[in-house]
Every structure is written in structure tokens, then in C-alpha cells.
PDB file of N, CA and C in Angstrom:
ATOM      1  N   UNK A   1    -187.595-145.762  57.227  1.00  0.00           N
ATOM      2  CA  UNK A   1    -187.543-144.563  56.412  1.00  0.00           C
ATOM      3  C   UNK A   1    -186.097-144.037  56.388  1.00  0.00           C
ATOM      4  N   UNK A   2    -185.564-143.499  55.191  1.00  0.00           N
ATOM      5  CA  UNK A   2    -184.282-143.038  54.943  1.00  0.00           C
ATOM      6  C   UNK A   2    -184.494-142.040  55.325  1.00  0.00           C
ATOM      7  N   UNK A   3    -183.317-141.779  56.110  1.00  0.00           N
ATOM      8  CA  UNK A   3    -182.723-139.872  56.465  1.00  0.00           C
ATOM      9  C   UNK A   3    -182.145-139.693  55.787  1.00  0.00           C
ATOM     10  N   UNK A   4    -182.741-138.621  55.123  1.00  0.00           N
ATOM     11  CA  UNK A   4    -181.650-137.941  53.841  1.00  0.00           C
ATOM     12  C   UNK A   4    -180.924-136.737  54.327  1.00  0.00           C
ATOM     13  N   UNK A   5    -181.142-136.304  55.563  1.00  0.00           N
ATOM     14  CA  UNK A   5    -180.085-135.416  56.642  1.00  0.00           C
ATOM     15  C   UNK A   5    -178.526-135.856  56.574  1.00  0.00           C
ATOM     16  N   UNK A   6    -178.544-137.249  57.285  1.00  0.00           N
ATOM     17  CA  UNK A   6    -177.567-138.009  57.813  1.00  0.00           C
ATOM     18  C   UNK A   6    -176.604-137.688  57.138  1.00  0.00           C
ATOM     19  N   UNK A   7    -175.218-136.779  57.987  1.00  0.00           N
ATOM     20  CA  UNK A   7    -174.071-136.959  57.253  1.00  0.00           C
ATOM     21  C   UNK A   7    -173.365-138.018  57.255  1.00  0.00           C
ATOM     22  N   UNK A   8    -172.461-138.608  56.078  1.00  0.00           N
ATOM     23  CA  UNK A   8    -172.272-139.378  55.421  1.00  0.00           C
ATOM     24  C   UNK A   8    -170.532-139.158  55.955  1.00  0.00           C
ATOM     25  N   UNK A   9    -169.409-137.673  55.733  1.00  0.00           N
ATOM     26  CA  UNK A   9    -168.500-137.724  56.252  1.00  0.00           C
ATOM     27  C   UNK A   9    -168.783-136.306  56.607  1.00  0.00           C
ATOM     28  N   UNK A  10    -167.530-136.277  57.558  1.00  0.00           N
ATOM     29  CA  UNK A  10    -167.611-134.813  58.039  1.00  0.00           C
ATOM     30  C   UNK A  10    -165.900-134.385  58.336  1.00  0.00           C
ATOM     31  N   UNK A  11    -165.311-133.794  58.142  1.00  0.00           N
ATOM     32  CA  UNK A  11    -163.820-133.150  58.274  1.00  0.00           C
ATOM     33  C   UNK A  11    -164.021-132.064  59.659  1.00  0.00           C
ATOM     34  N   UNK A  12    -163.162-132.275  60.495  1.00  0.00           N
ATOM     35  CA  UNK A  12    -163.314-131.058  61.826  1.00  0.00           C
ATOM     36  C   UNK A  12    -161.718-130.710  62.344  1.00  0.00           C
ATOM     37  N   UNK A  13    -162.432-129.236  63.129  1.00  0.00           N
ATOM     38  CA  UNK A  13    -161.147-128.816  63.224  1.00  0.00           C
ATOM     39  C   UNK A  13    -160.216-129.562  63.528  1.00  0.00           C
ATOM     40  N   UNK A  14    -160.310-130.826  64.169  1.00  0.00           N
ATOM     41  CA  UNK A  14    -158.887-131.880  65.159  1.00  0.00           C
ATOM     42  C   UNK A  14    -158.084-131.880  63.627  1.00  0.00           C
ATOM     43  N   UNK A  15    -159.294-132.642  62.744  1.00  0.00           N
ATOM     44  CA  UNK A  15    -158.454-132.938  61.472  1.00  0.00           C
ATOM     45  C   UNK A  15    -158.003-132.079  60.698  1.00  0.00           C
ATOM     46  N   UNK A  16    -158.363-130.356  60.854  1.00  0.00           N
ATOM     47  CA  UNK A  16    -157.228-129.569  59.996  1.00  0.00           C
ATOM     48  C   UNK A  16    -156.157-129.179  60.996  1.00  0.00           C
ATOM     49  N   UNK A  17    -156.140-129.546  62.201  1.00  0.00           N
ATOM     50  CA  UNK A  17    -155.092-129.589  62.722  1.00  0.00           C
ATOM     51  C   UNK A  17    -154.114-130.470  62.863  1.00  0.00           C
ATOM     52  N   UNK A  18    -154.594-131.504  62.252  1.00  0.00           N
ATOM     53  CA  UNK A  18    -153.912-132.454  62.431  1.00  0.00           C
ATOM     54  C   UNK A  18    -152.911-132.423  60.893  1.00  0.00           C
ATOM     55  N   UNK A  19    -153.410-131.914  59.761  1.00  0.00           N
ATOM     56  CA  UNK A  19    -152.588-131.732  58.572  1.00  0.00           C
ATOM     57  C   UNK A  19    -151.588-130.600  59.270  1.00  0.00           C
ATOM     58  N   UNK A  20    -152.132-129.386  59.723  1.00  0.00           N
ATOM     59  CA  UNK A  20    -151.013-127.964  60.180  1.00  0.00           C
ATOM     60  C   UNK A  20    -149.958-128.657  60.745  1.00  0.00           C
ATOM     61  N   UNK A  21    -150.320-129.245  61.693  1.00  0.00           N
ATOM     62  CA  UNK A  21    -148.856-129.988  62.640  1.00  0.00           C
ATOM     63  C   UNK A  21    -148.017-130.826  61.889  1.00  0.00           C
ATOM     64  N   UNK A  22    -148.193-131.853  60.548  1.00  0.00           N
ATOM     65  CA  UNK A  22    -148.240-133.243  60.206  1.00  0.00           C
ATOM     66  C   UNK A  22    -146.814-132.306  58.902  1.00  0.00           C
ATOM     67  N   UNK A  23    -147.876-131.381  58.391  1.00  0.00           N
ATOM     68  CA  UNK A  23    -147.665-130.450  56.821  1.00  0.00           C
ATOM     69  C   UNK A  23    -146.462-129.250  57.071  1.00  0.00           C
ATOM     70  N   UNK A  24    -147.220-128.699  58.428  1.00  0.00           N
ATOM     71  CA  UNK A  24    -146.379-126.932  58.329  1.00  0.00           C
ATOM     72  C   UNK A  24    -145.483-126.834  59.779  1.00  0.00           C
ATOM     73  N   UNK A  25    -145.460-128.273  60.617  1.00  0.00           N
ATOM     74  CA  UNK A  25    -145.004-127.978  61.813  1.00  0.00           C
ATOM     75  C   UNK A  25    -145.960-126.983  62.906  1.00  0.00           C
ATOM     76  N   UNK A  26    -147.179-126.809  62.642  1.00  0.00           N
ATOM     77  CA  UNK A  26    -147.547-126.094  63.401  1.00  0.00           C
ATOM     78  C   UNK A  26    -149.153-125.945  63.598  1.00  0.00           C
ATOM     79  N   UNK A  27    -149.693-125.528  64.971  1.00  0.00           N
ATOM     80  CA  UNK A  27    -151.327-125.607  64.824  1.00  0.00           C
ATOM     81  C   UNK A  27    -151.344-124.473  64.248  1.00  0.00           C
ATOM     82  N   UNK A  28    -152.786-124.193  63.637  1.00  0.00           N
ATOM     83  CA  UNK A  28    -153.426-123.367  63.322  1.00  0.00           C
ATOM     84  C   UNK A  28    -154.154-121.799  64.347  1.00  0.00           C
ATOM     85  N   UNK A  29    -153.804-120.591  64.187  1.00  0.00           N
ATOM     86  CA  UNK A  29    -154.826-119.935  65.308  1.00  0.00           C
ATOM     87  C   UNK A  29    -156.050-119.567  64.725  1.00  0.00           C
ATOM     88  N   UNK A  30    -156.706-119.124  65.651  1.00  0.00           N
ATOM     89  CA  UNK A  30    -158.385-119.394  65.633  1.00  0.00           C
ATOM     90  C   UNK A  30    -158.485-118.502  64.156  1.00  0.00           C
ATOM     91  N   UNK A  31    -157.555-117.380  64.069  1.00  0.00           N
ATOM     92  CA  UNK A  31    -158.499-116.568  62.457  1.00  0.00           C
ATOM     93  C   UNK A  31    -157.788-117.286  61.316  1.00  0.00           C
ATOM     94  N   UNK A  32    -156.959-117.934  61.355  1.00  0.00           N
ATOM     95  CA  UNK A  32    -156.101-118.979  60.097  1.00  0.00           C
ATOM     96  C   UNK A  32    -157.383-120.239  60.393  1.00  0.00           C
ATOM     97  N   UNK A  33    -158.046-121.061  61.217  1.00  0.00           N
ATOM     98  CA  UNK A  33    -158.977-121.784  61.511  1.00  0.00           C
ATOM     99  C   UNK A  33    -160.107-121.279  60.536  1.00  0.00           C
ATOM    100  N   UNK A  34    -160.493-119.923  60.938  1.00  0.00           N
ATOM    101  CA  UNK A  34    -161.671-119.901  60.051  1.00  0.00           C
ATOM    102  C   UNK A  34    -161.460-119.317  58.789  1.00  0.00           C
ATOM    103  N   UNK A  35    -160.498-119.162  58.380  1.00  0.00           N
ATOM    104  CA  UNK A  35    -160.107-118.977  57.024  1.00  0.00           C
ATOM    105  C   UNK A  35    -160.410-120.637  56.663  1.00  0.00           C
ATOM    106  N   UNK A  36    -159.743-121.273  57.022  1.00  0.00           N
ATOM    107  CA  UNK A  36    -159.753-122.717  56.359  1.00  0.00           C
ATOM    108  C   UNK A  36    -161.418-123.120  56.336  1.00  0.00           C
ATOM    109  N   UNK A  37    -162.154-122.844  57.527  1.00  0.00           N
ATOM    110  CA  UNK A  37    -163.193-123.031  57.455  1.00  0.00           C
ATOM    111  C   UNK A  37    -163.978-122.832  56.553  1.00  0.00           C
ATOM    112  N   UNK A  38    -164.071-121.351  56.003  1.00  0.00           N
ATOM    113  CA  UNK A  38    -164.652-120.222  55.216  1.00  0.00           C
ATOM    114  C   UNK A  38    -164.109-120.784  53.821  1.00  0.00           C
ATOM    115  N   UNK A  39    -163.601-121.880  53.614  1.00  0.00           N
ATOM    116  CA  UNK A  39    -162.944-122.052  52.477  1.00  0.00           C
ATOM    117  C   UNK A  39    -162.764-123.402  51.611  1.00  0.00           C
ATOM    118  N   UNK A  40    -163.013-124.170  53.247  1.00  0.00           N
ATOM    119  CA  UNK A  40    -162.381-125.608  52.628  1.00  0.00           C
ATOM    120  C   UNK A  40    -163.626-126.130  51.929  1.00  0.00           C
ATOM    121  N   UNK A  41    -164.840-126.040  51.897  1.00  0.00           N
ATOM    122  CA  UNK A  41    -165.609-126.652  50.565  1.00  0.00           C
ATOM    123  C   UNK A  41    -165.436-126.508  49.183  1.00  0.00           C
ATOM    124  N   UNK A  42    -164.463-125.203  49.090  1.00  0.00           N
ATOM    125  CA  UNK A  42    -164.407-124.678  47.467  1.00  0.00           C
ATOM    126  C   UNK A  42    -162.820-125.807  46.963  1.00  0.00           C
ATOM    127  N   UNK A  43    -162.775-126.508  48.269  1.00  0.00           N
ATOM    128  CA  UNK A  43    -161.384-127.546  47.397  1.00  0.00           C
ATOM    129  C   UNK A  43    -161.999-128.828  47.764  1.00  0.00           C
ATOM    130  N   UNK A  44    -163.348-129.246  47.554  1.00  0.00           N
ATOM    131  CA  UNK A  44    -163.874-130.823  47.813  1.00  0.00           C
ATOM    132  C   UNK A  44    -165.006-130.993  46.778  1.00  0.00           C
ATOM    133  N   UNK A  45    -164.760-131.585  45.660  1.00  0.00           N
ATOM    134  CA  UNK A  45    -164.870-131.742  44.777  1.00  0.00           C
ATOM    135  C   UNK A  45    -166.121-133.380  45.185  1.00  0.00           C
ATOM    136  N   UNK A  46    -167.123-133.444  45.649  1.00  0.00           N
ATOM    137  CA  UNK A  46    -168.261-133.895  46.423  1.00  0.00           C
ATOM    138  C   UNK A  46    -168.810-134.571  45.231  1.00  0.00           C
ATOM    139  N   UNK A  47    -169.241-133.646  44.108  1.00  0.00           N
ATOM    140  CA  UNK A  47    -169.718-134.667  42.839  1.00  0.00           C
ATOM    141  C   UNK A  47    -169.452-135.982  42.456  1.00  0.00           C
ATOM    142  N   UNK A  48    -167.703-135.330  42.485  1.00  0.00           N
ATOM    143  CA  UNK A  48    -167.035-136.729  41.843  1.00  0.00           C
ATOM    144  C   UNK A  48    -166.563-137.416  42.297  1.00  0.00           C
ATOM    145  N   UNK A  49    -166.558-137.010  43.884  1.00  0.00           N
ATOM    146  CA  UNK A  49    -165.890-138.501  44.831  1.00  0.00           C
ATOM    147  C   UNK A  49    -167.579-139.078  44.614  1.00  0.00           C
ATOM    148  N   UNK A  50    -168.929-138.633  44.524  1.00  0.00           N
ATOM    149  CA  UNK A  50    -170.016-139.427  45.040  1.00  0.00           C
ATOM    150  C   UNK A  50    -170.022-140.644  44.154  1.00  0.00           C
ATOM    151  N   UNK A  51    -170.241-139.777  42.622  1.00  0.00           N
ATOM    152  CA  UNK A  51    -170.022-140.661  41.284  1.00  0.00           C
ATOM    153  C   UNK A  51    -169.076-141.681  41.333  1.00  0.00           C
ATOM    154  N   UNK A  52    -167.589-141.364  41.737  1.00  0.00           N
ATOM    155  CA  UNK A  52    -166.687-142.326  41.829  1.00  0.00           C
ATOM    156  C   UNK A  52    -166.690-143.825  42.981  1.00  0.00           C
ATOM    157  N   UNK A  53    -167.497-143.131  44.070  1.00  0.00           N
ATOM    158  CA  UNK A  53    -167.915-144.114  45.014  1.00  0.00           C
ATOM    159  C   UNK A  53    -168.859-145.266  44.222  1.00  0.00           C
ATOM    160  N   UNK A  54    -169.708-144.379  43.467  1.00  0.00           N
ATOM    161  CA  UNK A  54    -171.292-145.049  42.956  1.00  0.00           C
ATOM    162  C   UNK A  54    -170.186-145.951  41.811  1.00  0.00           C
ATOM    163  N   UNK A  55    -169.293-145.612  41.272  1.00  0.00           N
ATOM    164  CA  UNK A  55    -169.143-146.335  39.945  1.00  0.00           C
ATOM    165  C   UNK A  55    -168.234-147.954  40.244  1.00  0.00           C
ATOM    166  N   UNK A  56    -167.123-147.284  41.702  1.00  0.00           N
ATOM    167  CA  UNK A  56    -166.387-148.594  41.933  1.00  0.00           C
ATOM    168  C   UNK A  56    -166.958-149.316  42.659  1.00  0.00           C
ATOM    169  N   UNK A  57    -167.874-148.964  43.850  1.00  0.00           N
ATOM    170  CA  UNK A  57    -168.505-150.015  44.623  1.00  0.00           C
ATOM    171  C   UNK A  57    -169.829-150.919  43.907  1.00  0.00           C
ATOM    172  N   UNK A  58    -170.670-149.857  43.308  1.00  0.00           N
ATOM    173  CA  UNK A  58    -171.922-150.700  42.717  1.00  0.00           C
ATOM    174  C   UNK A  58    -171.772-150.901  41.421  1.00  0.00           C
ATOM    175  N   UNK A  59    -170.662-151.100  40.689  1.00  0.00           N
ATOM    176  CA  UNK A  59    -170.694-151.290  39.393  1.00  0.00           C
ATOM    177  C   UNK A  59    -171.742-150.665  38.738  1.00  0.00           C
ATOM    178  N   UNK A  60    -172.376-149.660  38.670  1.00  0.00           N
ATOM    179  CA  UNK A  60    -173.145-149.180  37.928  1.00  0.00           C
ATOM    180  C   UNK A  60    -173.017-148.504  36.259  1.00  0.00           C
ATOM    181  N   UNK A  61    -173.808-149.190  35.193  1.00  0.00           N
ATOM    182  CA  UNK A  61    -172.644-147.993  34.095  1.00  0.00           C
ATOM    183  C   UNK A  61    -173.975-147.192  33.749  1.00  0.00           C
ATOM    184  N   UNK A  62    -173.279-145.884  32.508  1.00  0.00           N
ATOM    185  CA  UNK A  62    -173.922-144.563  32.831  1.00  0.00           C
ATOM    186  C   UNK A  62    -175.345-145.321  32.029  1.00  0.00           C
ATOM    187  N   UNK A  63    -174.876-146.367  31.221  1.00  0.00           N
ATOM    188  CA  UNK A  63    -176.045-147.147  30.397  1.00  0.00           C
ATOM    189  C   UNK A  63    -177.362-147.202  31.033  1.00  0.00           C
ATOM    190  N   UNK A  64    -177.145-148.073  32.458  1.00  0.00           N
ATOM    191  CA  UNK A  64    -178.097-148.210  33.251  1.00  0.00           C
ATOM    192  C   UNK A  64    -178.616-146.497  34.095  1.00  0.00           C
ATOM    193  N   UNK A  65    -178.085-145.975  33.881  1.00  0.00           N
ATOM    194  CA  UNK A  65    -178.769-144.864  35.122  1.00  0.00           C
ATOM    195  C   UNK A  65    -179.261-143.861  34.083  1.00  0.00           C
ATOM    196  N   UNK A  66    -179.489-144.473  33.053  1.00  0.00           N
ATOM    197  CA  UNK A  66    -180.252-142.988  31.816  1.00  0.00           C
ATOM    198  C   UNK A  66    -179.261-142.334  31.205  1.00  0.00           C
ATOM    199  N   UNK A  67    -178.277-142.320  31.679  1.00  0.00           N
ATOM    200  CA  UNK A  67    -176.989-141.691  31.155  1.00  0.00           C
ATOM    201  C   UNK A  67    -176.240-142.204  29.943  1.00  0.00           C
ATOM    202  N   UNK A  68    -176.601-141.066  28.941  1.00  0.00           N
ATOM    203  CA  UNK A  68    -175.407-142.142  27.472  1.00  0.00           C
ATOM    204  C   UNK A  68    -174.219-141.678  27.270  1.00  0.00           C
TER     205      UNK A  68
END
């Protein structure tokens, strides 16, 4: 049986710290943390990486999925 729970990717704090240090020279403190937190879904655009996954890996065209 498929888990349709199962996350697939996940981004965590190591990794927005790891851009602060990489990007701005610097970590993040805990209320700049949850700003990014409180925020970073409204810049991940989830639709169209899924679609884009679905279109280069399984060759699928919109023909076949009902889509004209």
C-alpha cells in the first residue's frame, strides 16, 4: 500500500543555514530563522517542479493525461 504521507523532500534549518553562511557570511538568529520559516513556502513553486519532474523523467505528454 502507498503512503501518500511520505515526504518526498524536505529543506531544514542546517540547510538555511547553510545558504546564510555560503550567501551573507553569516548564521541566521533564531527570529531571522523563523521569519524564513514563516515564509519560505511562498518562494517554492511545488506545482511546477512536480509537473516538471513528471514531464522529464516519465515522458508523459499533456495528450495522454486528459490534458489538451
Amino acid at each position: 500500500m502507498t503512503d501518500y504521507q511520505r515526504v518526498i523532500y524536505s529543506i531544514n534549518l542546517e540547510d538555511i543555514q547553510t545558504v546564510a553562511l555560503e550567501e551573507y557570511g553569516r548564521a541566521l538568529t533564531n527570529d531571522e530563522l523563523h521569519v524564513i520559516e514563516d515564509n519560505l513556502g511562498d518562494y517554492i513553486k511545488w506545482y511546477d517542479l512536480i509537473d516538471a519532474a513528471i514531464s522529464a523523467h516519465l515522458k508523459l505528454s499533456r495528450k495522454e493525461s486528459g490534458i489538451v
